[in-house]
PDB file of N, CA and C in Angstrom:
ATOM      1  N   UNK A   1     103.741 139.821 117.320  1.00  0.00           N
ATOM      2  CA  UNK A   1     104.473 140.972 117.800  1.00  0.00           C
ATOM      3  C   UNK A   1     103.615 142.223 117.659  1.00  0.00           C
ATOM      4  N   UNK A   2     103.568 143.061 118.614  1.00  0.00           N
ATOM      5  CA  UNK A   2     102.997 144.462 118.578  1.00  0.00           C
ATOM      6  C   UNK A   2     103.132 145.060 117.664  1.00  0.00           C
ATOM      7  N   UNK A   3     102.402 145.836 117.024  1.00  0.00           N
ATOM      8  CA  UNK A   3     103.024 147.008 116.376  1.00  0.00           C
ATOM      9  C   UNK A   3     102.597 148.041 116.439  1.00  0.00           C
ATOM     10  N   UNK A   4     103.725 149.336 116.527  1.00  0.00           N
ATOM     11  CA  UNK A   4     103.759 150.846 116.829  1.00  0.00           C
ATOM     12  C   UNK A   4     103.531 151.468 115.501  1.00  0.00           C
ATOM     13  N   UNK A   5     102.543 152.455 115.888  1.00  0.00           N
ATOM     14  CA  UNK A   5     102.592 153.647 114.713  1.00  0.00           C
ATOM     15  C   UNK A   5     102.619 154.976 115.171  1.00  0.00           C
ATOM     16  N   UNK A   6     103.976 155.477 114.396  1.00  0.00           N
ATOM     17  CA  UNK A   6     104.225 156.835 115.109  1.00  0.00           C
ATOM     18  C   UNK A   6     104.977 157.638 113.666  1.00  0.00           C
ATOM     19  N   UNK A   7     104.789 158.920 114.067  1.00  0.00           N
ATOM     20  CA  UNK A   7     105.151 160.003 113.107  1.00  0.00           C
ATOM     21  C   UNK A   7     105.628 159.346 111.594  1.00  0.00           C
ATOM     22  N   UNK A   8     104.480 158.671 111.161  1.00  0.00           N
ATOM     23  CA  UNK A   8     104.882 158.296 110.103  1.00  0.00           C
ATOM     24  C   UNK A   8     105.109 157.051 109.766  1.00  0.00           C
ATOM     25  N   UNK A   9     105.573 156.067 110.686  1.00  0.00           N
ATOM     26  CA  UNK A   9     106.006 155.067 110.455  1.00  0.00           C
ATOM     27  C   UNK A   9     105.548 153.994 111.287  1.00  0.00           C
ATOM     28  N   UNK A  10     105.795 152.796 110.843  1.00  0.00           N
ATOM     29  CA  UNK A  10     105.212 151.367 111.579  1.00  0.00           C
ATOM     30  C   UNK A  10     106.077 150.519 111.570  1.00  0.00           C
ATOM     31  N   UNK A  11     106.027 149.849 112.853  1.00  0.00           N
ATOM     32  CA  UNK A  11     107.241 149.106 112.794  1.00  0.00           C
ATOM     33  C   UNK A  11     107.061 147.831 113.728  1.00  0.00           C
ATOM     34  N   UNK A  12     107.470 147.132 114.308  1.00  0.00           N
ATOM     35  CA  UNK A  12     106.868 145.672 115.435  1.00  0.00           C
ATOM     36  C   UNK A  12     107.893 146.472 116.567  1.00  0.00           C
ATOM     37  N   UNK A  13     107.339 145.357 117.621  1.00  0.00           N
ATOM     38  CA  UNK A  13     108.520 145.093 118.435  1.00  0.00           C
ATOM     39  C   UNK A  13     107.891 144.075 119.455  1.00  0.00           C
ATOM     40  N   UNK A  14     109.056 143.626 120.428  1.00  0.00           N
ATOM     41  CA  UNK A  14     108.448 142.736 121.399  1.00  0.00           C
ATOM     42  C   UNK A  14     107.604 143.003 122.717  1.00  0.00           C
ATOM     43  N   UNK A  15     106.255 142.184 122.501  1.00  0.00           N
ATOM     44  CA  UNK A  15     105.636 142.269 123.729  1.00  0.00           C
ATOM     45  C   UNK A  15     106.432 142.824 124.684  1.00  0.00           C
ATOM     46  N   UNK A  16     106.249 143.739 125.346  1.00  0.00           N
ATOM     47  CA  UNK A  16     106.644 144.285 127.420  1.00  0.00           C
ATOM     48  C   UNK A  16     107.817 145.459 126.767  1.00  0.00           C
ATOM     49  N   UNK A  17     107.772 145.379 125.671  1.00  0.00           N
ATOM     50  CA  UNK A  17     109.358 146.593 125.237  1.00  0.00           C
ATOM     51  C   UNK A  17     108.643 147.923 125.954  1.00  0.00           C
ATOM     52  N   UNK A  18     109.873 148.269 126.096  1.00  0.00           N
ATOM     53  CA  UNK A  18     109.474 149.827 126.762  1.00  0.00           C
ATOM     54  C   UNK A  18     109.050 150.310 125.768  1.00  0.00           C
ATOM     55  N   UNK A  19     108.248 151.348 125.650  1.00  0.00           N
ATOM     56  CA  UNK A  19     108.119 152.227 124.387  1.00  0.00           C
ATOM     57  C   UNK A  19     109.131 153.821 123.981  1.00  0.00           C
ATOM     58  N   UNK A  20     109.564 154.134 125.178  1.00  0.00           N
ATOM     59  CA  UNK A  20     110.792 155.178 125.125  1.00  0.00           C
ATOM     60  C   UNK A  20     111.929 154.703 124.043  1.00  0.00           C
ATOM     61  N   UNK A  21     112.230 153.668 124.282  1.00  0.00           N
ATOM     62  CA  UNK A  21     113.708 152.833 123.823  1.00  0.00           C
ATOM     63  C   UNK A  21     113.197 152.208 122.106  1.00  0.00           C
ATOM     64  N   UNK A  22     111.842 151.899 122.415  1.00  0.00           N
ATOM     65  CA  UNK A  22     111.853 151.445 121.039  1.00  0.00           C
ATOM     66  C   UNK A  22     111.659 152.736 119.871  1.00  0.00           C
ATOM     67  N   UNK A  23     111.036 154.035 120.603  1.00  0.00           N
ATOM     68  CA  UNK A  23     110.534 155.281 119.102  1.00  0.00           C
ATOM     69  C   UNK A  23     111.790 155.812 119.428  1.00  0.00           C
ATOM     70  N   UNK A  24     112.819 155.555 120.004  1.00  0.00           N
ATOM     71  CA  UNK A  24     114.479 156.331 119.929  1.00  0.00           C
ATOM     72  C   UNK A  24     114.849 155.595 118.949  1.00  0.00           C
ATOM     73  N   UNK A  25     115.042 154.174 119.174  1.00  0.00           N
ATOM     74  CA  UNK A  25     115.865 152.689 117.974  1.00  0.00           C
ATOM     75  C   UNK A  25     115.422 152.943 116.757  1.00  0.00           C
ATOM     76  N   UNK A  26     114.207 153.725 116.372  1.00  0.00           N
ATOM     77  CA  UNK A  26     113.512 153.894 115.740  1.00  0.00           C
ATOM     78  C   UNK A  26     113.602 155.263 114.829  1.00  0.00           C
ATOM     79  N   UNK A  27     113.953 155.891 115.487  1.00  0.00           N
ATOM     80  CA  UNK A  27     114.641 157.438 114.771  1.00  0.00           C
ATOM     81  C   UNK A  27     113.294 158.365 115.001  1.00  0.00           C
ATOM     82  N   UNK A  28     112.043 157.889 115.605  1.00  0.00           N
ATOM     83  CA  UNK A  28     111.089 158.898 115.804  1.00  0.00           C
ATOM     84  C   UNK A  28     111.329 159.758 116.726  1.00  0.00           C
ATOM     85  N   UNK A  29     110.884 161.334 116.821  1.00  0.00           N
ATOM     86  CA  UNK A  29     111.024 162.339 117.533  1.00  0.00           C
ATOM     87  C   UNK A  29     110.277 162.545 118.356  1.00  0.00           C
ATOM     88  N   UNK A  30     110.713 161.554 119.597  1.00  0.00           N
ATOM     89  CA  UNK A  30     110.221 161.435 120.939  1.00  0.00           C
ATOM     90  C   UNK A  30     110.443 162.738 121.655  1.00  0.00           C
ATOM     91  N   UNK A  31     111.095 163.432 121.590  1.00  0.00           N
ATOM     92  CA  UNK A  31     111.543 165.189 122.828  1.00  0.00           C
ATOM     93  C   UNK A  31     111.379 165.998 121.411  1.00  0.00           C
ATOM     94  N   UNK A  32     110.737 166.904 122.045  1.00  0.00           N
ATOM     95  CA  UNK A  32     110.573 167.593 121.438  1.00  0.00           C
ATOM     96  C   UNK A  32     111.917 169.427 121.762  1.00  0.00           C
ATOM     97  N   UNK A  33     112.406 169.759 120.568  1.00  0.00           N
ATOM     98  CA  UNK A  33     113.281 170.864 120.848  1.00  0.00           C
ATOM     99  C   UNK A  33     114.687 170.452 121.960  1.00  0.00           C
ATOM    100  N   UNK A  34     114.706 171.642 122.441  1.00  0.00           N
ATOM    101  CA  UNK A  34     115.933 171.158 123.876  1.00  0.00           C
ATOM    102  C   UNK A  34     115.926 169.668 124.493  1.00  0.00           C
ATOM    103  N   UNK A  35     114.984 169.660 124.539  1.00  0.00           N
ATOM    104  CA  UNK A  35     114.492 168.521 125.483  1.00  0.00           C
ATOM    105  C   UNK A  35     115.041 167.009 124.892  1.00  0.00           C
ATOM    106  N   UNK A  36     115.187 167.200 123.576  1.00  0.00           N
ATOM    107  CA  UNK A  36     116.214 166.082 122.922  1.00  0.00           C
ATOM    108  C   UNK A  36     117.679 166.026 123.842  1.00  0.00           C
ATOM    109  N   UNK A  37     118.067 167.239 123.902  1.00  0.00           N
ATOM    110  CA  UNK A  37     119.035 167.214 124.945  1.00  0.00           C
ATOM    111  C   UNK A  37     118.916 167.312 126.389  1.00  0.00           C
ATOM    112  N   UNK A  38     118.072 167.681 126.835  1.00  0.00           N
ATOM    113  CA  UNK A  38     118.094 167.957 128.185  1.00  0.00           C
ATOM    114  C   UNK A  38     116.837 166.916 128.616  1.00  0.00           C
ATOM    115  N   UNK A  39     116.705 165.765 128.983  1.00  0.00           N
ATOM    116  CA  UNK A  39     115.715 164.962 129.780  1.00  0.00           C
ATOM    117  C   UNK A  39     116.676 163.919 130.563  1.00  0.00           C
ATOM    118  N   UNK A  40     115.448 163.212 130.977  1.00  0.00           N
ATOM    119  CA  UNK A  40     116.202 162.612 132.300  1.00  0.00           C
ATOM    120  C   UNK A  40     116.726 160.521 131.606  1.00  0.00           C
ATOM    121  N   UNK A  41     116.705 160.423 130.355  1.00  0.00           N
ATOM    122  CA  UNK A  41     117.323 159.163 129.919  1.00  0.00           C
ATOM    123  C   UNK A  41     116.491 157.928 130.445  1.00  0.00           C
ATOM    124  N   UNK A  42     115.326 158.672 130.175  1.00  0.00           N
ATOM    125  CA  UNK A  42     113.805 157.070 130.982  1.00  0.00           C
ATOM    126  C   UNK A  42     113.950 157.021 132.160  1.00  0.00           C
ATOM    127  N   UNK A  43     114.226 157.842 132.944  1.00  0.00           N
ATOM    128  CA  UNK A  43     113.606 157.588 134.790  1.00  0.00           C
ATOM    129  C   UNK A  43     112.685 157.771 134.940  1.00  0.00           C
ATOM    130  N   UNK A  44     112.031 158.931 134.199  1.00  0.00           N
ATOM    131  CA  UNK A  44     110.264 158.782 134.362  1.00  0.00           C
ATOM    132  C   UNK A  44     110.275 160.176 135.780  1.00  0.00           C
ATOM    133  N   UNK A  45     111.261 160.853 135.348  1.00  0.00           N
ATOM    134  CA  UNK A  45     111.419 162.028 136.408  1.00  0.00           C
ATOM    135  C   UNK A  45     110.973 163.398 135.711  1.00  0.00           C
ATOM    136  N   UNK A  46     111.657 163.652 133.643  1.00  0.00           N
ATOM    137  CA  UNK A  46     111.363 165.021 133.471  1.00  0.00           C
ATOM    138  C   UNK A  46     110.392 165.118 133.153  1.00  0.00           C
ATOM    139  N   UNK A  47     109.403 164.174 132.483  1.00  0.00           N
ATOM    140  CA  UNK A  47     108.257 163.751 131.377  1.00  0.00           C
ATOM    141  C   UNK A  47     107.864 164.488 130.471  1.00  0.00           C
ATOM    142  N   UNK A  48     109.500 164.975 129.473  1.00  0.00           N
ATOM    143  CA  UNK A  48     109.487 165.367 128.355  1.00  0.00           C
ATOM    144  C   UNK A  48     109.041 163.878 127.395  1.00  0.00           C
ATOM    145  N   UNK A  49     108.862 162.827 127.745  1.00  0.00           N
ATOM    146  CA  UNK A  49     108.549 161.921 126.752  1.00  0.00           C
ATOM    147  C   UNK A  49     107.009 161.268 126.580  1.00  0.00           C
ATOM    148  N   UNK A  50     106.050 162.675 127.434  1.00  0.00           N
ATOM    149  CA  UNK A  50     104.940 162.489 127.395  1.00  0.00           C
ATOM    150  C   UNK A  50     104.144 162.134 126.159  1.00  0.00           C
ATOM    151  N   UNK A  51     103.519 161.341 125.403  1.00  0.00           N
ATOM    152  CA  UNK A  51     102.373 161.169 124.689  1.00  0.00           C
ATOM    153  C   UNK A  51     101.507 160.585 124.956  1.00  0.00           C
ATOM    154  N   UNK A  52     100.287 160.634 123.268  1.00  0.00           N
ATOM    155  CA  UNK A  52      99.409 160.080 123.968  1.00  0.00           C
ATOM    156  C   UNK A  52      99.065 158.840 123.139  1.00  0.00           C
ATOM    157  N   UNK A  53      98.614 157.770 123.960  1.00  0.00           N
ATOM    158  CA  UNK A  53      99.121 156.344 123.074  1.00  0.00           C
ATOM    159  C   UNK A  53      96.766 155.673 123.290  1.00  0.00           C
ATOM    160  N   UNK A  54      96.994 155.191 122.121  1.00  0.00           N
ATOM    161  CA  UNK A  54      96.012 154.633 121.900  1.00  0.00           C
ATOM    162  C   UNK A  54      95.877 153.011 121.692  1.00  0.00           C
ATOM    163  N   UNK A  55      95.930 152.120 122.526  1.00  0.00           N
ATOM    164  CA  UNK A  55      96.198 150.623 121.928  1.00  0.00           C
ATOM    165  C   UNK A  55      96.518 150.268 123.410  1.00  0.00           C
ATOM    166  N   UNK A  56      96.840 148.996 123.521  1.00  0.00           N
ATOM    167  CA  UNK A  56      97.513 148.206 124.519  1.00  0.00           C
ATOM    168  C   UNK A  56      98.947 148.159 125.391  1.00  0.00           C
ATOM    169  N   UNK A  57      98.905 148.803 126.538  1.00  0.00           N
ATOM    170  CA  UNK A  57     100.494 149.198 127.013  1.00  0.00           C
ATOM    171  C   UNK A  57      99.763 149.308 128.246  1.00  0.00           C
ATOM    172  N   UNK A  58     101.008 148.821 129.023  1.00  0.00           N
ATOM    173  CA  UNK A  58     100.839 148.850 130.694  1.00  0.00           C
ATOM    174  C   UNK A  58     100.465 150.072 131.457  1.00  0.00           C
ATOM    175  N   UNK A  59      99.705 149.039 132.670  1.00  0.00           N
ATOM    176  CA  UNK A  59      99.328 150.421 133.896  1.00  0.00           C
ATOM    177  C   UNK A  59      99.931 151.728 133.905  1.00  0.00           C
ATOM    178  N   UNK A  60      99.312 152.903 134.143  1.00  0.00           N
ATOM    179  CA  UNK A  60     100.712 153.490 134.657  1.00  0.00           C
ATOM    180  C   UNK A  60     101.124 153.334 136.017  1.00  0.00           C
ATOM    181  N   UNK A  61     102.690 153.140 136.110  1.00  0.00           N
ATOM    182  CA  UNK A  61     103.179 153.403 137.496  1.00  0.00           C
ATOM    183  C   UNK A  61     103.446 154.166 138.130  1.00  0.00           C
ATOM    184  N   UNK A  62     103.757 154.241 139.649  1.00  0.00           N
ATOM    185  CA  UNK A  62     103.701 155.391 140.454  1.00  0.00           C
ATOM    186  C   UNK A  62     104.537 156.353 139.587  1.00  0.00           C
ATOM    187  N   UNK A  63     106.125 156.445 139.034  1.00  0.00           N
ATOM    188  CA  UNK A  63     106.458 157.293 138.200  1.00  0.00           C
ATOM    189  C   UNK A  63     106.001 158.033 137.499  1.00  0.00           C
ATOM    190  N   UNK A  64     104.912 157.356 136.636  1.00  0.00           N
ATOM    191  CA  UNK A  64     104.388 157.665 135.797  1.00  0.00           C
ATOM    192  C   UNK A  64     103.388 159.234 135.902  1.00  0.00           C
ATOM    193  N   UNK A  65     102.794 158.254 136.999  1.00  0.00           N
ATOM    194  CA  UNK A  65     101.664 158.966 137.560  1.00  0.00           C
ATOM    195  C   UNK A  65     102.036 159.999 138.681  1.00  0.00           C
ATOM    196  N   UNK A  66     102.995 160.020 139.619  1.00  0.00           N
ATOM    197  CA  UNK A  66     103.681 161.447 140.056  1.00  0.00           C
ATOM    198  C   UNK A  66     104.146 162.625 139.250  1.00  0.00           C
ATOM    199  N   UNK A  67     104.852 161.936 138.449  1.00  0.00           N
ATOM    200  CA  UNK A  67     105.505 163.362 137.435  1.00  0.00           C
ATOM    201  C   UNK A  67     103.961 163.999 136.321  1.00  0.00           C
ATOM    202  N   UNK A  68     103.480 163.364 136.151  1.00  0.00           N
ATOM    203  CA  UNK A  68     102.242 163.386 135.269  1.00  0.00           C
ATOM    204  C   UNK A  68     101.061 164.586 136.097  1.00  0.00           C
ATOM    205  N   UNK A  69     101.376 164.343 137.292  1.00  0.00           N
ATOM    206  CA  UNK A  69     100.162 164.988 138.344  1.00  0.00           C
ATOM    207  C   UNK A  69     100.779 166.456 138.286  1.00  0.00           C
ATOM    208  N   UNK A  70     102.260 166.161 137.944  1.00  0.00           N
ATOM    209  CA  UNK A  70     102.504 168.151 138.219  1.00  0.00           C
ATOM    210  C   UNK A  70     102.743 168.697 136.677  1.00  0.00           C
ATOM    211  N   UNK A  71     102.411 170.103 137.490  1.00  0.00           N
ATOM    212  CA  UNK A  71     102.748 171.112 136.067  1.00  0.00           C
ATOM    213  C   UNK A  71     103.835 171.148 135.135  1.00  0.00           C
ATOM    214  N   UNK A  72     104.027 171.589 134.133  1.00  0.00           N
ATOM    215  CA  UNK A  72     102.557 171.294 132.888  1.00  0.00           C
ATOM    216  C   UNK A  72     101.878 170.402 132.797  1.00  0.00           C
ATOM    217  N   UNK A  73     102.052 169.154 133.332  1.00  0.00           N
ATOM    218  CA  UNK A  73     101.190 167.813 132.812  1.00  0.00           C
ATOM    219  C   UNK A  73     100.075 168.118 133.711  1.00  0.00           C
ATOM    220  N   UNK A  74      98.959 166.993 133.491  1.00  0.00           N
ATOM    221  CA  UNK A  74      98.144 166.996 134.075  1.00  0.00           C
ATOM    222  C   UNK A  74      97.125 165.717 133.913  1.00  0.00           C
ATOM    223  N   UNK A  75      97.023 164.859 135.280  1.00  0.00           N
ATOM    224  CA  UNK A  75      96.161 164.051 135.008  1.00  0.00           C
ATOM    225  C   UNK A  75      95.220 164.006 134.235  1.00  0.00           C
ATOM    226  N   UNK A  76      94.197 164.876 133.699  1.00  0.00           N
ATOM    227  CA  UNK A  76      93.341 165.169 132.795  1.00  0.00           C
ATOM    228  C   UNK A  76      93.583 164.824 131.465  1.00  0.00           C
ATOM    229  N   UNK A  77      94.240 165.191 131.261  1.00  0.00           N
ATOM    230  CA  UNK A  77      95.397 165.205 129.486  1.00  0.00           C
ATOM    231  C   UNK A  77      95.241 163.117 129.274  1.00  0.00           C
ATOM    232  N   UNK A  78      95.213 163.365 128.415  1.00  0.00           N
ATOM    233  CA  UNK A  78      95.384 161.577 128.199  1.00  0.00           C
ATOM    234  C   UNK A  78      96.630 161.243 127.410  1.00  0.00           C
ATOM    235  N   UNK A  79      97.907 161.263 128.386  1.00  0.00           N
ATOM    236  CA  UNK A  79      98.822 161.208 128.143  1.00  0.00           C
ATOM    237  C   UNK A  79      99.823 160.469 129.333  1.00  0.00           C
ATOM    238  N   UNK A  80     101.032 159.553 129.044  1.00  0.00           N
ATOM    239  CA  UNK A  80     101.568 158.519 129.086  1.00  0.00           C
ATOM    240  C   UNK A  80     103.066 159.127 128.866  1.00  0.00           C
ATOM    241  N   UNK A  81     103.945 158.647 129.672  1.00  0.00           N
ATOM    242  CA  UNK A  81     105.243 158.413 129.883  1.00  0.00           C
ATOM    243  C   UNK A  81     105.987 157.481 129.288  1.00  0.00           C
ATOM    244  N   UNK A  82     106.545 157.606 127.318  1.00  0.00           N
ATOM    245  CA  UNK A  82     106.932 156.768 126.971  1.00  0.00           C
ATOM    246  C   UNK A  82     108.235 155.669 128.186  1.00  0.00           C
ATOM    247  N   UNK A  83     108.769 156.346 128.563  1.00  0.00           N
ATOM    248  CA  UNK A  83     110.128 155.828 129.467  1.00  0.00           C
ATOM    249  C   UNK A  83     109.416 155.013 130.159  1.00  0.00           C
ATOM    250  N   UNK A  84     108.104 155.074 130.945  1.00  0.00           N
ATOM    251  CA  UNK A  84     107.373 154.205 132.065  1.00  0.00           C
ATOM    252  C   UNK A  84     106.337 153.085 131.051  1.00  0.00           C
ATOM    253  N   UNK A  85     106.336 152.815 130.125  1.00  0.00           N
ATOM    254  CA  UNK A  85     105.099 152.530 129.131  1.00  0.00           C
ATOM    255  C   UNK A  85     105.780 150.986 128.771  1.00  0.00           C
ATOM    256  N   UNK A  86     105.564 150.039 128.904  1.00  0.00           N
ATOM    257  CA  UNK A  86     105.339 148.938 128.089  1.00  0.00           C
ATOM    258  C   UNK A  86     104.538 148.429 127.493  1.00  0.00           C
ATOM    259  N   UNK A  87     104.598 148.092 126.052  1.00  0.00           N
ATOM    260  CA  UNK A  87     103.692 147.769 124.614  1.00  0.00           C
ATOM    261  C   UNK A  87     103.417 146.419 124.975  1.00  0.00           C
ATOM    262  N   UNK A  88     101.935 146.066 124.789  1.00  0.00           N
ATOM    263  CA  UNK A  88     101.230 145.025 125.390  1.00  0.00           C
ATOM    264  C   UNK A  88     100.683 144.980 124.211  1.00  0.00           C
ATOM    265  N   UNK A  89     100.370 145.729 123.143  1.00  0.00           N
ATOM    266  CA  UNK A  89     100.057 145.645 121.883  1.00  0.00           C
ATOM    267  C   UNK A  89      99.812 146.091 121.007  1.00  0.00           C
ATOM    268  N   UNK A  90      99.208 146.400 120.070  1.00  0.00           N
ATOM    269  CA  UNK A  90      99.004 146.911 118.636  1.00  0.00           C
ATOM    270  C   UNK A  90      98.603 148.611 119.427  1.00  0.00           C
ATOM    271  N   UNK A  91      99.611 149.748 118.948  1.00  0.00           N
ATOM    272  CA  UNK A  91      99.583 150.903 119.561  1.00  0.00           C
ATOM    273  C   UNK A  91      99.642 152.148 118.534  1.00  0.00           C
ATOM    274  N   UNK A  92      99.106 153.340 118.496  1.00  0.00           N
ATOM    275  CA  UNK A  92      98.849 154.197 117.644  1.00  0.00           C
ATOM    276  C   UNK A  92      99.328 155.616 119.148  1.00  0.00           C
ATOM    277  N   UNK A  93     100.838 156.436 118.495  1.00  0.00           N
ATOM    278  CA  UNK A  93     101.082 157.120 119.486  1.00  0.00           C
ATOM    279  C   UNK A  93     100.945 158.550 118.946  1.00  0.00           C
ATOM    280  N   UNK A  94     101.121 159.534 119.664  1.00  0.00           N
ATOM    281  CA  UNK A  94     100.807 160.747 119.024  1.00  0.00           C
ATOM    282  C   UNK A  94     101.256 161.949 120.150  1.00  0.00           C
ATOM    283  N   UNK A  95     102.421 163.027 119.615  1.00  0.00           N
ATOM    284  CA  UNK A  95     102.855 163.904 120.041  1.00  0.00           C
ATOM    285  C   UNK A  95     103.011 165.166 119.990  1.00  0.00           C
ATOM    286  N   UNK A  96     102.781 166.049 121.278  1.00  0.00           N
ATOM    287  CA  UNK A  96     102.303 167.687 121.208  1.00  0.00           C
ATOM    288  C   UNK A  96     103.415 168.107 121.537  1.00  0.00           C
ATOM    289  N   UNK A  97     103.034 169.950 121.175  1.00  0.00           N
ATOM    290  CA  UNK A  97     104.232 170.537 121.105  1.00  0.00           C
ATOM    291  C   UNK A  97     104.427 170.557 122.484  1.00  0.00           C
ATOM    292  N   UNK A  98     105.414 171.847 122.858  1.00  0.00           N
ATOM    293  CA  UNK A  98     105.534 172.081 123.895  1.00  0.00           C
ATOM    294  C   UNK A  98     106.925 171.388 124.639  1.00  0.00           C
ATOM    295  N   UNK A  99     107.512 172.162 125.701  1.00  0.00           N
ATOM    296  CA  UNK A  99     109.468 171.273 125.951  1.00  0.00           C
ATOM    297  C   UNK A  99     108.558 169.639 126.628  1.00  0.00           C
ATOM    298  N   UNK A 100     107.630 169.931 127.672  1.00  0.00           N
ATOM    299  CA  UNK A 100     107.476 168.376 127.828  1.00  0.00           C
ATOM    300  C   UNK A 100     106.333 168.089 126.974  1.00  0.00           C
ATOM    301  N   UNK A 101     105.772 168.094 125.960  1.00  0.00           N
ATOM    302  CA  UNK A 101     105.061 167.478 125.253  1.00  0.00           C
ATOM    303  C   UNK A 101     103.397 167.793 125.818  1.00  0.00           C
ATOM    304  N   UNK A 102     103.470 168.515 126.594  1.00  0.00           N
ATOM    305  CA  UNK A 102     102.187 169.253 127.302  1.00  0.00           C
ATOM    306  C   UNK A 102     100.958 169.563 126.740  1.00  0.00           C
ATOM    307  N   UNK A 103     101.230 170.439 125.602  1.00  0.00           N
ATOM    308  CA  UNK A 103     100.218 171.747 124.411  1.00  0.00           C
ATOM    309  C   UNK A 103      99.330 171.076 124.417  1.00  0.00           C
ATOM    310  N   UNK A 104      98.595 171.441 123.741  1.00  0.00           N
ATOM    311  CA  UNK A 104      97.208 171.042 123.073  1.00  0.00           C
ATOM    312  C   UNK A 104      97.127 171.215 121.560  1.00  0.00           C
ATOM    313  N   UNK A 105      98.655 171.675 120.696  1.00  0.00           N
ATOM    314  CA  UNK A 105      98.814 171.366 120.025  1.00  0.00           C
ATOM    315  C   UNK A 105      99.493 170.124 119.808  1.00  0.00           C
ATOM    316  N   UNK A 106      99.103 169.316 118.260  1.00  0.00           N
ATOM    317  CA  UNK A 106      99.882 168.348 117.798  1.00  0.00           C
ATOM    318  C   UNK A 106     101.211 168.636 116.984  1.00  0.00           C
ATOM    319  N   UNK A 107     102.104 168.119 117.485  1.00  0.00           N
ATOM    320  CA  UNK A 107     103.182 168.257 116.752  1.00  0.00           C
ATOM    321  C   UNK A 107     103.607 167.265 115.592  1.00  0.00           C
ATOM    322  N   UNK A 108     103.380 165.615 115.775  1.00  0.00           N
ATOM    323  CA  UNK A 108     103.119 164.813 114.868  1.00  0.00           C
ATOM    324  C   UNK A 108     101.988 163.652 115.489  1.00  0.00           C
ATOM    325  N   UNK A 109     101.702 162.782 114.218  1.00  0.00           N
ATOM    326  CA  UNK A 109     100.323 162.277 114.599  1.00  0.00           C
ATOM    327  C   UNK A 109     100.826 160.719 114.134  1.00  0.00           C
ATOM    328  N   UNK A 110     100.242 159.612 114.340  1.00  0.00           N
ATOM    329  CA  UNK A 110     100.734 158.057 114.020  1.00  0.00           C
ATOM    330  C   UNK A 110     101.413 158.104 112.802  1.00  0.00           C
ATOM    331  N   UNK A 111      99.960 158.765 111.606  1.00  0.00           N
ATOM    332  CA  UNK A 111     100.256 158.760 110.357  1.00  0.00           C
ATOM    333  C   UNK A 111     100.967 159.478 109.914  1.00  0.00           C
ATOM    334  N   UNK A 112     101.762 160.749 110.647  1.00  0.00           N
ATOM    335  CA  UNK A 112     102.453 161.611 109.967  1.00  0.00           C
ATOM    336  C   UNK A 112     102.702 162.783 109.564  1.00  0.00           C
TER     337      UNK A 112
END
């Protein structure tokens, strides 16, 4: 089984799991501010659940990669759409400030 490391914590889950659904089940602070309340529930439309993941997880898809191309995001950024993301394997994730997770600051890091 995979395993995720995020703000602190490590945990498994199953090959192809989304990664949105599993750092929510999980109690990690995927949205950052408002955006806990106000996103789009994994359509892969607001991409407040942008990070940036280091390890094994699927292509991105057109979703992924449309909302990603516009402002604030930016193809450049090496950053990923938990909601569009399936864990293919052993993964180290990491999240910036900002309402969609944009900054170039870190807000939390694998370890914490």
């Amino acid at each position: 089984m995979p395993q995720i490391e995020a703000e602190g914590k490590i945990f498994e889950c199953e090959q192809g799991a989304n990664l949105r659904q599993v750092l929510l089940r999980q109690g990690v602070a995927l949205h950052n501010d408002r955006s806990r309340l106000i996103n789009c529930r994994g359509l892969g439309t607001c991409g407040t659940c942008a990070v940036e993941i280091v390890g094994q997880v699927s292509e991105p898809n057109w979703r992924d990669k449309s909302r990603r191309s516009l402002p604030p995001h930016s193809l450049q950024q090496n950053r990923r759409l938990a909601c569009q993301t399936q864990v293919l394997g052993n993964v180290r994730i990491t999240k910036y400030d900002g309402f969609w997770g944009h900054s170039e600051q870190v807000r939390w890091l694998p370890e914490g």
